[in-house]
N, C-alpha and C. Protein backbone atom coordinates (compact mmCIF):
# COMPACT_ATOMS: atom_id res chain seq x y z
N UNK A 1 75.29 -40.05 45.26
CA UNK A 1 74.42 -41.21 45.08
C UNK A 1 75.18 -42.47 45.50
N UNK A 2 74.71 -43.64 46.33
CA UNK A 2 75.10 -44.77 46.57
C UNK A 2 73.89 -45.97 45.80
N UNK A 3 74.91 -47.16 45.86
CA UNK A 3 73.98 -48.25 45.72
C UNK A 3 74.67 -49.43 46.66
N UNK A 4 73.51 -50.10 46.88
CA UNK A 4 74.07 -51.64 47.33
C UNK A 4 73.09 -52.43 47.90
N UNK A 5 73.99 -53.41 48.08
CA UNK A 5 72.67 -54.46 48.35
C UNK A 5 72.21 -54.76 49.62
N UNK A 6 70.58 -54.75 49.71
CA UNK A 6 70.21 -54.43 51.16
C UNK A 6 69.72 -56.28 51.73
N UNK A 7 70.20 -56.06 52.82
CA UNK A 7 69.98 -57.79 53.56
C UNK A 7 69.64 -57.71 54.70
N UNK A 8 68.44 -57.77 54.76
CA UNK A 8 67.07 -57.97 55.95
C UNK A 8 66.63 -58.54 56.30
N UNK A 9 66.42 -59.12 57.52
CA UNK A 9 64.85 -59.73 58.00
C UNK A 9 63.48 -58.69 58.69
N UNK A 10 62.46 -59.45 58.09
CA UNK A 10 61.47 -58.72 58.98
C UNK A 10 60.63 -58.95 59.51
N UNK A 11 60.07 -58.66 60.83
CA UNK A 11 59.63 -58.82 61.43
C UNK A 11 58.04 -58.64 62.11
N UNK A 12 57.09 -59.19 62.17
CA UNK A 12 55.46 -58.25 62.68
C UNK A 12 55.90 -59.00 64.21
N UNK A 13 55.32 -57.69 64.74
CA UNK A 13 55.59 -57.57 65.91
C UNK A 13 53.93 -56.36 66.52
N UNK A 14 53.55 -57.43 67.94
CA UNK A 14 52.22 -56.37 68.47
C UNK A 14 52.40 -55.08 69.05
N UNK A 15 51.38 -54.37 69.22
CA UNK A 15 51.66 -53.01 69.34
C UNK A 15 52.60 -52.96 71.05
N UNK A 16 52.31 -53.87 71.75
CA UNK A 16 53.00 -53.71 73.67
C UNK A 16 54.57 -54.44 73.26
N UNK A 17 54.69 -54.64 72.12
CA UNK A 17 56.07 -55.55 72.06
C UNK A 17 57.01 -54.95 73.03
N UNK A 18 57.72 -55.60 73.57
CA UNK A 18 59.11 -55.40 74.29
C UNK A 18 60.03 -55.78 73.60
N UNK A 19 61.73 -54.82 73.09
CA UNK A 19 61.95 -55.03 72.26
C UNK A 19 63.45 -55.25 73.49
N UNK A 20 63.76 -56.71 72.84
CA UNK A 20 64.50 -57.66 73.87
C UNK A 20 66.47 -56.18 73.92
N UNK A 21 67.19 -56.93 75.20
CA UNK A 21 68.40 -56.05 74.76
C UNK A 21 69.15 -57.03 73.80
N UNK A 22 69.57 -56.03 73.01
CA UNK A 22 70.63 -57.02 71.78
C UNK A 22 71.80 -57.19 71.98
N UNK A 23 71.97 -56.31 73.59
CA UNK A 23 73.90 -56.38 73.56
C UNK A 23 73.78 -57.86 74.72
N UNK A 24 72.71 -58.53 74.84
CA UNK A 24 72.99 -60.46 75.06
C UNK A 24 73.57 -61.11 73.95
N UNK A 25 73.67 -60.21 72.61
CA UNK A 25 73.68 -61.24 71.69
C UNK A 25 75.81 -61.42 71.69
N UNK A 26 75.64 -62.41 71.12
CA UNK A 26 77.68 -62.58 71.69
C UNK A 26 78.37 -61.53 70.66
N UNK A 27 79.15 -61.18 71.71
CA UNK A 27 80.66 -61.03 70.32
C UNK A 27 80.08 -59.36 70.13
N UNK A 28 78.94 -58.45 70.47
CA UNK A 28 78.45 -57.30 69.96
C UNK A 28 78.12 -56.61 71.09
N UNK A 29 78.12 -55.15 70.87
CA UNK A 29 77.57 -54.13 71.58
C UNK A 29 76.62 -53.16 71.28
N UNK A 30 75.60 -52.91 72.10
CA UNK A 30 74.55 -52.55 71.29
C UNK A 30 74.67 -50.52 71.93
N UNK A 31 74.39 -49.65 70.82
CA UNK A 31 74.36 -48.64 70.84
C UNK A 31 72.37 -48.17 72.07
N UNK A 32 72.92 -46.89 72.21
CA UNK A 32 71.40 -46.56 72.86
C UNK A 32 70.84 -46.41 71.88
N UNK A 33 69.41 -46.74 72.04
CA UNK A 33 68.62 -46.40 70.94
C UNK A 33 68.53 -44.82 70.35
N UNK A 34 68.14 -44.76 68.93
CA UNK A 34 67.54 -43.36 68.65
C UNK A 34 66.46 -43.65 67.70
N UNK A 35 65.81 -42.48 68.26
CA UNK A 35 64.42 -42.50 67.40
C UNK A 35 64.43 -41.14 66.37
N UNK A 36 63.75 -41.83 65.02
CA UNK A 36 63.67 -40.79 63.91
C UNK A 36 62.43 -40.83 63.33
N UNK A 37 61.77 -39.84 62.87
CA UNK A 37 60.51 -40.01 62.42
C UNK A 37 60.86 -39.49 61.12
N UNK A 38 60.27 -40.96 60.11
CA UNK A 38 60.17 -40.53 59.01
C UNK A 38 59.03 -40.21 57.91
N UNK A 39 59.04 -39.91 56.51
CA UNK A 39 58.04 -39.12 56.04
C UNK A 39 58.21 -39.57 54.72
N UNK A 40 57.58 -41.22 54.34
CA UNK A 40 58.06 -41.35 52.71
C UNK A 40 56.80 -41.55 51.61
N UNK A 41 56.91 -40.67 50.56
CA UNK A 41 56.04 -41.04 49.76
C UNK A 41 56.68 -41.95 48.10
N UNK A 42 55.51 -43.02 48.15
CA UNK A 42 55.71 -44.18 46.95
C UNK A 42 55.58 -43.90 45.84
N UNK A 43 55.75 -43.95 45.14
CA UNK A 43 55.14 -43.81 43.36
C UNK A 43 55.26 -45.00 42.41
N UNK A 44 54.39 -44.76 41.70
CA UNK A 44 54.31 -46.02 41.01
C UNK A 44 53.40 -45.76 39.14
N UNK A 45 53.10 -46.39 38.72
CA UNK A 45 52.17 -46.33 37.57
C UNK A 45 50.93 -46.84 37.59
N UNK A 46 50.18 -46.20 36.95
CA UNK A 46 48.56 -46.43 37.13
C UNK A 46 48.45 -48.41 36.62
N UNK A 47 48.23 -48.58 37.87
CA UNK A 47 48.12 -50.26 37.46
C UNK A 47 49.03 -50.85 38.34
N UNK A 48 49.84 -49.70 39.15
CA UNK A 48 50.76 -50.33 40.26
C UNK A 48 51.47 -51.14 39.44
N UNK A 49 52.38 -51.00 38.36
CA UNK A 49 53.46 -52.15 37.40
C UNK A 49 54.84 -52.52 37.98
N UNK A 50 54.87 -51.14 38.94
CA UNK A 50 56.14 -50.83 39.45
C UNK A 50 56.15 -52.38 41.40
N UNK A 51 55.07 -52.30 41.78
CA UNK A 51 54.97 -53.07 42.64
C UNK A 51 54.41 -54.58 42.17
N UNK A 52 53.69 -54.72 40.91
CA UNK A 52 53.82 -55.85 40.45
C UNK A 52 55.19 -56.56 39.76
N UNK A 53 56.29 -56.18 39.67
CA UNK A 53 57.65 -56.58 39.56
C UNK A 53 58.46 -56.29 40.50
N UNK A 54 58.18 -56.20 41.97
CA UNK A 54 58.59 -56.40 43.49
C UNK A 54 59.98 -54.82 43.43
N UNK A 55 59.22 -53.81 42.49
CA UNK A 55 59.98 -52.23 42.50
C UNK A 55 59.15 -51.56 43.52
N UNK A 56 60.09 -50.61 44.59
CA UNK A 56 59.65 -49.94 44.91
C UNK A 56 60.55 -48.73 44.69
N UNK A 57 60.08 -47.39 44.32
CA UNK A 57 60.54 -45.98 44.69
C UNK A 57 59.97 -45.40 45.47
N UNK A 58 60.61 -44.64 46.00
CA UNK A 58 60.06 -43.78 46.95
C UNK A 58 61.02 -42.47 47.49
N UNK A 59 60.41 -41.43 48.09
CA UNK A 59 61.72 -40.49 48.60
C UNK A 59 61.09 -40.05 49.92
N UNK A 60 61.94 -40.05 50.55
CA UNK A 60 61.92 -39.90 52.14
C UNK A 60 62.69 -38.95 52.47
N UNK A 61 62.38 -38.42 53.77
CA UNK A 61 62.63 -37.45 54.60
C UNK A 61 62.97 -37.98 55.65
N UNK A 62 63.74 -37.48 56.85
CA UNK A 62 63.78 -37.90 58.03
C UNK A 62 65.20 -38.83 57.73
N UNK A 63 65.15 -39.13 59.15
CA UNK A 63 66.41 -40.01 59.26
C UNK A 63 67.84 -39.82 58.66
N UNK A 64 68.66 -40.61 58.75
CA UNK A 64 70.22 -40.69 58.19
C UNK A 64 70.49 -41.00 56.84
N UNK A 65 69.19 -41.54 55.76
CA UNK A 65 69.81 -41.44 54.50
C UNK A 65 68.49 -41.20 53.76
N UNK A 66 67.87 -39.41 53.89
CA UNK A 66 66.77 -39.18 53.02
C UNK A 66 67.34 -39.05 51.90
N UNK A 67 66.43 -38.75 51.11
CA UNK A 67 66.56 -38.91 49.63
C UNK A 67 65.50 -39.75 48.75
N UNK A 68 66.50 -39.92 47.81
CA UNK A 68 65.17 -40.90 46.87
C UNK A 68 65.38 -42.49 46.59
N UNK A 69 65.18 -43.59 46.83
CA UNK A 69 65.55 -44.67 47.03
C UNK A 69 64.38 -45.37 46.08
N UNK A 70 65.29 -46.42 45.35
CA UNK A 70 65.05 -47.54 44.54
C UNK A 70 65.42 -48.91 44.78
N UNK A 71 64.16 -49.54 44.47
CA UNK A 71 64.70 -51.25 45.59
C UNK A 71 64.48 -52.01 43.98
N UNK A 72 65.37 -52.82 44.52
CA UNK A 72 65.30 -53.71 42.76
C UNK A 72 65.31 -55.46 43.31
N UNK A 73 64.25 -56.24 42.72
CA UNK A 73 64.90 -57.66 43.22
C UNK A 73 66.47 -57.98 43.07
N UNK A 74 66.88 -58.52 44.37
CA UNK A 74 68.34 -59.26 43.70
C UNK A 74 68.15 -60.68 43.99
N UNK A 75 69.66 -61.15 44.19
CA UNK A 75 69.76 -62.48 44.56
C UNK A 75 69.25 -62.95 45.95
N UNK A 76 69.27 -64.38 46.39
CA UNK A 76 68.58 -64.49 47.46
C UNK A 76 68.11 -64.15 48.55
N UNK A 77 66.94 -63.61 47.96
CA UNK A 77 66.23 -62.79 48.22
C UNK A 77 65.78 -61.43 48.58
N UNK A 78 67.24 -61.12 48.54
CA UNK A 78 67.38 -59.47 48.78
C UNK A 78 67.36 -58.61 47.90
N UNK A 79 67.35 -57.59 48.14
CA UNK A 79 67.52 -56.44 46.93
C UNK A 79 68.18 -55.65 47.30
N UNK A 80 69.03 -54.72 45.73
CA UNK A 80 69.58 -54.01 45.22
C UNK A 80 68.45 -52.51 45.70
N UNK A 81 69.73 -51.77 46.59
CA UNK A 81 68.83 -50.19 47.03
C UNK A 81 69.83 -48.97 46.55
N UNK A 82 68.89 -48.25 45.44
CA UNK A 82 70.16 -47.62 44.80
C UNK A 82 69.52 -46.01 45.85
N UNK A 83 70.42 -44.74 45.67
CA UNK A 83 69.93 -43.92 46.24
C UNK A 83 70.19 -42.55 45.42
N UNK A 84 69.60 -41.60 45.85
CA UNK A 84 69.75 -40.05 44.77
C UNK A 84 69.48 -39.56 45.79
N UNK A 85 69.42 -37.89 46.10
CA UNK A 85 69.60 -36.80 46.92
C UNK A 85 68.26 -36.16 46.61
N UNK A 86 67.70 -35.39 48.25
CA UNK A 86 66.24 -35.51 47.82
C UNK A 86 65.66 -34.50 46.29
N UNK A 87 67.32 -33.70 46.44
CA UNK A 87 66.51 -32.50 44.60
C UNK A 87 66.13 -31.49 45.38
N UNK A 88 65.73 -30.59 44.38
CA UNK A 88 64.49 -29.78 44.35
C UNK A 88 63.07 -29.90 44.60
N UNK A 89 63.09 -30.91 43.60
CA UNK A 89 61.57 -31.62 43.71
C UNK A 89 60.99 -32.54 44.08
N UNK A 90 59.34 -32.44 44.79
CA UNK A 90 58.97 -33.53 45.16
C UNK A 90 58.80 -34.50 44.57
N UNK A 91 58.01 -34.23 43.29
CA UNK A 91 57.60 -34.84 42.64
C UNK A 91 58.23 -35.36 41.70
N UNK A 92 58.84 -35.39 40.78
CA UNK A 92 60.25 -35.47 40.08
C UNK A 92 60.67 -36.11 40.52
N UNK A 93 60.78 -37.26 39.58
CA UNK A 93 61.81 -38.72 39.74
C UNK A 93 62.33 -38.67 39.22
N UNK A 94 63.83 -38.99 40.13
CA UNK A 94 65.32 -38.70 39.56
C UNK A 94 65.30 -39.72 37.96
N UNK A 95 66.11 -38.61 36.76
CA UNK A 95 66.21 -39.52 35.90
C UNK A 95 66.73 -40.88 35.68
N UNK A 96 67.56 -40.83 36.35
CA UNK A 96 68.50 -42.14 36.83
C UNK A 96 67.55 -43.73 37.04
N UNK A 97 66.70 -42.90 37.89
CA UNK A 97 65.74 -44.20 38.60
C UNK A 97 64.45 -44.27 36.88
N UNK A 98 64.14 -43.29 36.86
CA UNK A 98 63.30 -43.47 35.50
C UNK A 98 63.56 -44.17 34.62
N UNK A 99 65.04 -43.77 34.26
CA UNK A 99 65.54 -44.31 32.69
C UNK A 99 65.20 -46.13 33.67
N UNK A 100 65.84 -46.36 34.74
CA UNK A 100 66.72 -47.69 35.26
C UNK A 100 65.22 -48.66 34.87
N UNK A 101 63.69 -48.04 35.49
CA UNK A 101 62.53 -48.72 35.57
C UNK A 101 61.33 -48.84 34.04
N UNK A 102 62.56 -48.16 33.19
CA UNK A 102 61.56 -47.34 31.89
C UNK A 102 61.11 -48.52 31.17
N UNK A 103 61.87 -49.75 31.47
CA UNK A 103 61.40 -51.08 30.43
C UNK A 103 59.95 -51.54 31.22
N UNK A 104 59.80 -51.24 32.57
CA UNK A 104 58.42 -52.07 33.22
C UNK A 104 57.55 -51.22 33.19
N UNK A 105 57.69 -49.69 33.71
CA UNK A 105 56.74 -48.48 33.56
C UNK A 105 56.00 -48.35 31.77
N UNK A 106 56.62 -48.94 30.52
CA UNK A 106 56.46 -48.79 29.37
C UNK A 106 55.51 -47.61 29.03
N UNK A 107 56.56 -46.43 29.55
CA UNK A 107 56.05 -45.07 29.45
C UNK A 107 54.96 -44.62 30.19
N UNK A 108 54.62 -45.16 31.23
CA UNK A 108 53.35 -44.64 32.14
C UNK A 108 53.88 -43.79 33.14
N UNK A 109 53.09 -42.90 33.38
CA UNK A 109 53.70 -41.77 34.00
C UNK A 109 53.75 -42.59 35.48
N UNK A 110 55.00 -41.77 36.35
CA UNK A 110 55.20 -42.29 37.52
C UNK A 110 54.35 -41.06 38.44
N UNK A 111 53.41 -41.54 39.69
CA UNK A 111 52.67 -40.62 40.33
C UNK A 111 53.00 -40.78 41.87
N UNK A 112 52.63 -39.92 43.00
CA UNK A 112 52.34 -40.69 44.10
C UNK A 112 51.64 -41.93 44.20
N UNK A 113 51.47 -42.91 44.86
CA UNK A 113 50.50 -43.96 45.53
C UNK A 113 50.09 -44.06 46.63
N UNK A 114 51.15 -43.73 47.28
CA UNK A 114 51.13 -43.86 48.95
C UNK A 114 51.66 -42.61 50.00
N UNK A 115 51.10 -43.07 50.82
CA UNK A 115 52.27 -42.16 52.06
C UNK A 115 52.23 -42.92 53.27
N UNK A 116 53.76 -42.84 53.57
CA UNK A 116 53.86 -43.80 55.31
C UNK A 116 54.88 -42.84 56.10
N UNK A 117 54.34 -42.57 56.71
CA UNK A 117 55.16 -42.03 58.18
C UNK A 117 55.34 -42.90 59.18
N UNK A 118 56.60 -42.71 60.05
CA UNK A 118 56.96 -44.12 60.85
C UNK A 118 57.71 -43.08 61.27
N UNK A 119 57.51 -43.82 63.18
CA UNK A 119 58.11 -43.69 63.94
C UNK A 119 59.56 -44.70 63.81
N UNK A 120 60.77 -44.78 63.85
CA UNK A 120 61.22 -45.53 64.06
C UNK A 120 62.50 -45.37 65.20
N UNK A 121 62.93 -46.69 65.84
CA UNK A 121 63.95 -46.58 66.64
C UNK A 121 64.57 -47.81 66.59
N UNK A 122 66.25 -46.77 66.29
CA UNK A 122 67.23 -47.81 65.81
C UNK A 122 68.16 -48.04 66.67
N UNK A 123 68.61 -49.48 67.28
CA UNK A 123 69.24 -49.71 67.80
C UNK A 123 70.67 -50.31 67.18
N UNK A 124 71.89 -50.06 66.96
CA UNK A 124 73.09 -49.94 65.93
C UNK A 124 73.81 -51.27 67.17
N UNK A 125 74.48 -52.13 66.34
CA UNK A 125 75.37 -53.54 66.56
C UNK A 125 76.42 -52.99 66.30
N UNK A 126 77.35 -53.15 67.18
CA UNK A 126 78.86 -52.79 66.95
C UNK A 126 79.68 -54.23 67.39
N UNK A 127 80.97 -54.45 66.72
CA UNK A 127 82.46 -55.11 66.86
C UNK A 127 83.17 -54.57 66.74
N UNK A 128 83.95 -54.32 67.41
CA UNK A 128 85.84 -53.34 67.23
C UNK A 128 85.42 -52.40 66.88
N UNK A 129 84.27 -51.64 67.26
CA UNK A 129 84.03 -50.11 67.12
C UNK A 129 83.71 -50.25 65.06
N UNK A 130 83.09 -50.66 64.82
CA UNK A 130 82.51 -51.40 63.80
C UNK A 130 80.25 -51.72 63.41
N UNK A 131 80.33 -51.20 62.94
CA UNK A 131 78.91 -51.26 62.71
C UNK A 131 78.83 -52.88 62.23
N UNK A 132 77.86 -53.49 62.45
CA UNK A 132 77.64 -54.89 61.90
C UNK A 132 76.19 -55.42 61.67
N UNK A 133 75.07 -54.57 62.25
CA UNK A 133 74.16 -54.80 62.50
C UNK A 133 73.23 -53.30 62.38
N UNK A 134 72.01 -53.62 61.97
CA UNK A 134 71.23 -52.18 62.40
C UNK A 134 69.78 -53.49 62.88
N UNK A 135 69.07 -52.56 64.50
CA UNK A 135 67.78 -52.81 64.42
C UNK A 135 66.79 -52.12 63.92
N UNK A 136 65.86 -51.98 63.40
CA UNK A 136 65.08 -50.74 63.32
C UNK A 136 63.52 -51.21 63.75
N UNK A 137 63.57 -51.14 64.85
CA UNK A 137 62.09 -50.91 65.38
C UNK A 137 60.66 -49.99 64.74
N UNK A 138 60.01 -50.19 63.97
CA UNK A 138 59.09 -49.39 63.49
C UNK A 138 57.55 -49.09 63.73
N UNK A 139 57.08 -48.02 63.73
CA UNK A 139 55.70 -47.81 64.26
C UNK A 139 55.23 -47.24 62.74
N UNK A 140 54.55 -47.97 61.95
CA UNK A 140 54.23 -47.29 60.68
C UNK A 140 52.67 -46.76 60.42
N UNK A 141 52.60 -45.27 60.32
CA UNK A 141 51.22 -45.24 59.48
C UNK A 141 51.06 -45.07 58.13
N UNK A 142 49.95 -45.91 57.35
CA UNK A 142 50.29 -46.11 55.86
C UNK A 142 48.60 -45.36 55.48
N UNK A 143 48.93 -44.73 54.15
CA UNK A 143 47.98 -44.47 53.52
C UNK A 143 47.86 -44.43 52.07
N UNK A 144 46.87 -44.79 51.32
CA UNK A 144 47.12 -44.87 49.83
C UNK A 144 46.88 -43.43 49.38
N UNK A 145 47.28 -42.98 48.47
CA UNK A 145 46.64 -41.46 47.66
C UNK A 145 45.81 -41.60 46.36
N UNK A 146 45.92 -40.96 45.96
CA UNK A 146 45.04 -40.68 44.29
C UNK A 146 45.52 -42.48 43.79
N UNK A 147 43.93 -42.73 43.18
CA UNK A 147 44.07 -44.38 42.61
C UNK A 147 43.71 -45.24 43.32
N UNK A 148 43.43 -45.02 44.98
CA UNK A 148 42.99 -46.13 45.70
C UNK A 148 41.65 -46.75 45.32
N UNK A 149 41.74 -47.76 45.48
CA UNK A 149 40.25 -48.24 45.27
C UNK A 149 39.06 -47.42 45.99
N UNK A 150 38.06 -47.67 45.53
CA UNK A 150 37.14 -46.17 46.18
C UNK A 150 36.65 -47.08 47.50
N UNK A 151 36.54 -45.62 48.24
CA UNK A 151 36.46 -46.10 49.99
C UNK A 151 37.85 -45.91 50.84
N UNK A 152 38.93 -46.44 49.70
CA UNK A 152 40.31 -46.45 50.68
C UNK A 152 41.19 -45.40 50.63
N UNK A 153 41.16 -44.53 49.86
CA UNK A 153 41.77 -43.37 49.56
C UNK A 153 41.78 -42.55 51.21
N UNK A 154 42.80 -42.41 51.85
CA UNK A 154 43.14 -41.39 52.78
C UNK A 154 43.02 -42.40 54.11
N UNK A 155 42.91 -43.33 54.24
CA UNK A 155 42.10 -44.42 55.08
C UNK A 155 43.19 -44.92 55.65
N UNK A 156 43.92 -44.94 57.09
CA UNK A 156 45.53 -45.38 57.38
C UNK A 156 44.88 -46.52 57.74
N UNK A 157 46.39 -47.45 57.50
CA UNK A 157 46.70 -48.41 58.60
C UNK A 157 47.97 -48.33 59.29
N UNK A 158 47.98 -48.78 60.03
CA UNK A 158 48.99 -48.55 61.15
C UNK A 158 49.53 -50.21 61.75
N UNK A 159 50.80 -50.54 61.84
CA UNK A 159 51.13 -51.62 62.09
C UNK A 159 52.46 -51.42 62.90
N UNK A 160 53.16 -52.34 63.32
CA UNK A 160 54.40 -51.92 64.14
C UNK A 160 55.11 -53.48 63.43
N UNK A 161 56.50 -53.78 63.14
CA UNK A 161 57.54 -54.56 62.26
C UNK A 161 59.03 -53.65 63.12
N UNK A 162 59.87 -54.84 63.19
CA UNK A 162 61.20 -54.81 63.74
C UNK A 162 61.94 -55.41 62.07
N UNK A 163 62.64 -54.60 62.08
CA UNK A 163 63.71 -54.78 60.66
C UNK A 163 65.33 -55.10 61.53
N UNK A 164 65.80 -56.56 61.02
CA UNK A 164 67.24 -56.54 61.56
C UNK A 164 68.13 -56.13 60.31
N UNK A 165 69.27 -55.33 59.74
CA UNK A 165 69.74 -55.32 58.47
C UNK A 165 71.33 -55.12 58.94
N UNK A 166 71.91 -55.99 58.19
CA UNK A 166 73.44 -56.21 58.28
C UNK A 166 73.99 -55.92 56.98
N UNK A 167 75.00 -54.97 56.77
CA UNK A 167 75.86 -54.46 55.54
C UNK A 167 76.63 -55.54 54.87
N UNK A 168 76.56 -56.60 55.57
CA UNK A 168 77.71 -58.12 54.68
C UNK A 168 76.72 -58.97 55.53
N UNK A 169 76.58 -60.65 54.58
CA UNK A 169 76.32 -62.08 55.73
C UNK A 169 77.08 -62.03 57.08
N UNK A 170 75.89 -62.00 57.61
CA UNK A 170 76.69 -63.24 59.07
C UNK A 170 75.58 -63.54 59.29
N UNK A 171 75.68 -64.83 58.97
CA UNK A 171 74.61 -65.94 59.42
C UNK A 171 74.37 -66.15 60.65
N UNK A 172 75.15 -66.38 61.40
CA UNK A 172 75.14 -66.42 62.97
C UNK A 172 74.78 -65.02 63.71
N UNK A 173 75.07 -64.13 63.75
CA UNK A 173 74.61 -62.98 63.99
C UNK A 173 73.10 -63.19 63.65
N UNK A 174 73.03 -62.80 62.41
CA UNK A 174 71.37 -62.95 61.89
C UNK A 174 70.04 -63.70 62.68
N UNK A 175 70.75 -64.99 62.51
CA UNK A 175 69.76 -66.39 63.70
C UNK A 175 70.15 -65.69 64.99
N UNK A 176 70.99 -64.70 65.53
CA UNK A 176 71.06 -65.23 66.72
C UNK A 176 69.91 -64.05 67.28
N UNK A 177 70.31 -62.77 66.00
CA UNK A 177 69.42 -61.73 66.48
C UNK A 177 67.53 -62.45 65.99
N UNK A 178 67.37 -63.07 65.45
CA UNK A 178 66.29 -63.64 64.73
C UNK A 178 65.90 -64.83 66.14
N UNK A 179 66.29 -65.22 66.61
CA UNK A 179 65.99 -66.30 67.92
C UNK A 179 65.88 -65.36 69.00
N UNK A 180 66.31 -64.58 69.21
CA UNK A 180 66.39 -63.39 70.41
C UNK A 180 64.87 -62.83 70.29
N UNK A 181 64.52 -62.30 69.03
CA UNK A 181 63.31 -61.49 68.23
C UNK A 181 62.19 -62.24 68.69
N UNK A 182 62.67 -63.76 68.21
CA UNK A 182 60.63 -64.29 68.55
C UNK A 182 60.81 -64.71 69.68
N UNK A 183 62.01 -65.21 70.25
CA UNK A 183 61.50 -65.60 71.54
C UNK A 183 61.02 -64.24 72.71
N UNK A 184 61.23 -62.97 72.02
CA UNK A 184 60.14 -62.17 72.73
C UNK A 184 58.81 -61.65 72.25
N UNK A 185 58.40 -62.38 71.30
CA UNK A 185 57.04 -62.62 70.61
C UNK A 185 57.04 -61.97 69.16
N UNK A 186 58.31 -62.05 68.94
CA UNK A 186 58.25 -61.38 67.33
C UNK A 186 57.99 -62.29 65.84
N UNK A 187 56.95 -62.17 65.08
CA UNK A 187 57.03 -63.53 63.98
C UNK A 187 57.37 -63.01 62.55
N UNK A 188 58.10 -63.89 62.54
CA UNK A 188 58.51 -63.24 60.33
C UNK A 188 57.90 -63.18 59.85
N UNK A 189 57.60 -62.08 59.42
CA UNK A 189 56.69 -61.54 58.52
C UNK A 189 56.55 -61.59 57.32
N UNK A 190 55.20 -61.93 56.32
CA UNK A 190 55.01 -62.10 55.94
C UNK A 190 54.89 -61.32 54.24
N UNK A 191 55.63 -60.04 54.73
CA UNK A 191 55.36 -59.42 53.52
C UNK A 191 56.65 -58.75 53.90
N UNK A 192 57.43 -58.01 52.23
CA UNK A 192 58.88 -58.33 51.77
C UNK A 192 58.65 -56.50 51.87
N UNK A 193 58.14 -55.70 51.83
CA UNK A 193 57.92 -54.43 51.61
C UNK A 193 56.83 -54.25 52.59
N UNK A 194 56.81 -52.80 53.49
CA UNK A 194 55.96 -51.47 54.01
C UNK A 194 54.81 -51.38 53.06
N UNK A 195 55.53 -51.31 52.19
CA UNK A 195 54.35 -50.84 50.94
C UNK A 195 53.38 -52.00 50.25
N UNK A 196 54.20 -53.25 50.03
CA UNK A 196 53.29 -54.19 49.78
C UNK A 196 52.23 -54.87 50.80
N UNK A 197 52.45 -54.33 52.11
CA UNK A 197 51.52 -54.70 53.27
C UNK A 197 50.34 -53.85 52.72
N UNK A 198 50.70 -52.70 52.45
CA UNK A 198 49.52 -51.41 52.15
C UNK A 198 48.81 -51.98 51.14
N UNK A 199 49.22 -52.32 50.12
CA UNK A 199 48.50 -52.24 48.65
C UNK A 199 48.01 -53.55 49.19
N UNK A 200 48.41 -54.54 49.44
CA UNK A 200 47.66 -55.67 49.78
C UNK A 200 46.20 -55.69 50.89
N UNK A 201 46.45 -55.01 51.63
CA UNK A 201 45.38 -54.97 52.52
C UNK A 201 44.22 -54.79 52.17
C-alpha cells in the first residue's frame, strides 16, 4: 500500500484535440507515448455522502497502479491518494479505506455508483533520467449504476480531459506545461474529479 499527495491540473479538451509535443517544454524530455485502457468502478453511500465531502473511492484495473484508491481533500487544493491492492474482491472495500471514511459514511453501506472506462495515453517528463512530470491524455466513458436517478441508470457520457500531474511543485514546469495545453485549445476545467463531472451532469 502507498499514500501521497496527488498535484494536478485538469484539463477539458474537444474530441479532434491535438495534443501539443511536450519535449518544447525547457529543461525536459518527453517519453513516447503509451496507451492503457482502464476499467474503474466508484462507490459511495446511498445519498452519495462520500462525494458530497469531495471523497472519492474507487478500484481500478488497467494501467501501472490498479488497485483500490482513496482521494481525500488536502491542502491547496490537492488531495491526499492513499492506495490498497486490488484483493480478492470486487466488491469489498478495503478495511483500511472503510474504517479511514467511517465518520462521513455514518454506517451506510458502501455500494457501486459508477463505472468509467478510459482510454488513456500517457506521455512521462523526464530530467537526468528522472520522472518530473506525467501527461495523461484521457478518452473517458462514464456511467452511473444502481441509484441513478430514473432515466439515467446505464446512460454513458463520454468526454475527453488532459491531466498534467507532477510528484513535487514546480511551478514553472506546471505554467509552462499549462500555457503549452491551451494555447493548443485546451481549457481548465471545471470540475476537480471524473466522477464529479458524472454525478453532476
Amino acid at each position: 500500500m502507498t499514500d501521497h499527495v496527488e498535484i494536478e491540473q485538469k484539463f477539458d479538451v474537444d474530441e479532434d484535440f491535438e495534443r501539443p509535443d511536450f519535449g518544447a517544454l525547457p529543461g525536459v524530455t518527453a517519453a513516447a507515448p503509451v496507451v492503457y485502457r482502464l476499467a474503474a468502478t466508484y462507490f459511495d453511500t446511498p445519498g452519495d455522502r462520500l462525494a458530497a465531502n469531495k471523497i472519492t473511492l474507487r478500484r481500478r484495473t488497467g494501467g501501472t497502479d490498479e488497485g483500490w484508491h482513496l482521494k481525500l481533500p488536502a491542502a491547496d487544493g490537492n488531495r491526499q491518494e492513499m492506495h490498497e491492492p486490488l484483493g480478492d474482491s470486487a466488491d469489498e472495500v478495503p478495511e483500511r479505506f472503510a474504517s479511514r471514511v467511517a465518520e462521513v459514511t455514518g454506517g451506510r453501506p458502501l455500494a457501486p455508483i459508477a463505472q468509467l472506462d478510459t482510454e488513456r495515453t500517457v506521455v512521462t517528463l523526464t530530467r537526468d533520467g528522472h520522472a518530473v512530470a506525467e501527461v495523461a491524455d484521457d478518452k473517458v466513458t462514464a456511467r452511473r449504476l444502481n441509484g441513478a436517478p430514473e432515466g439515467d441508470a446505464g446512460r454513458p457520457l463520454r468526454w475527453r480531459e488532459v491531466e498534467v500531474e507532477v510528484p513535487e511543485p514546480e511551478p514553472e514546469l506546471q505554467q509552462a506545461a499549462a500555457d503549452l495545453l491551451q494555447a493548443a485549445g485546451a481549457r481548465p476545467s471545471g470540475e476537480a474529479s471524473k466522477l464529479g463531472r458524472l454525478l453532476s451532469s
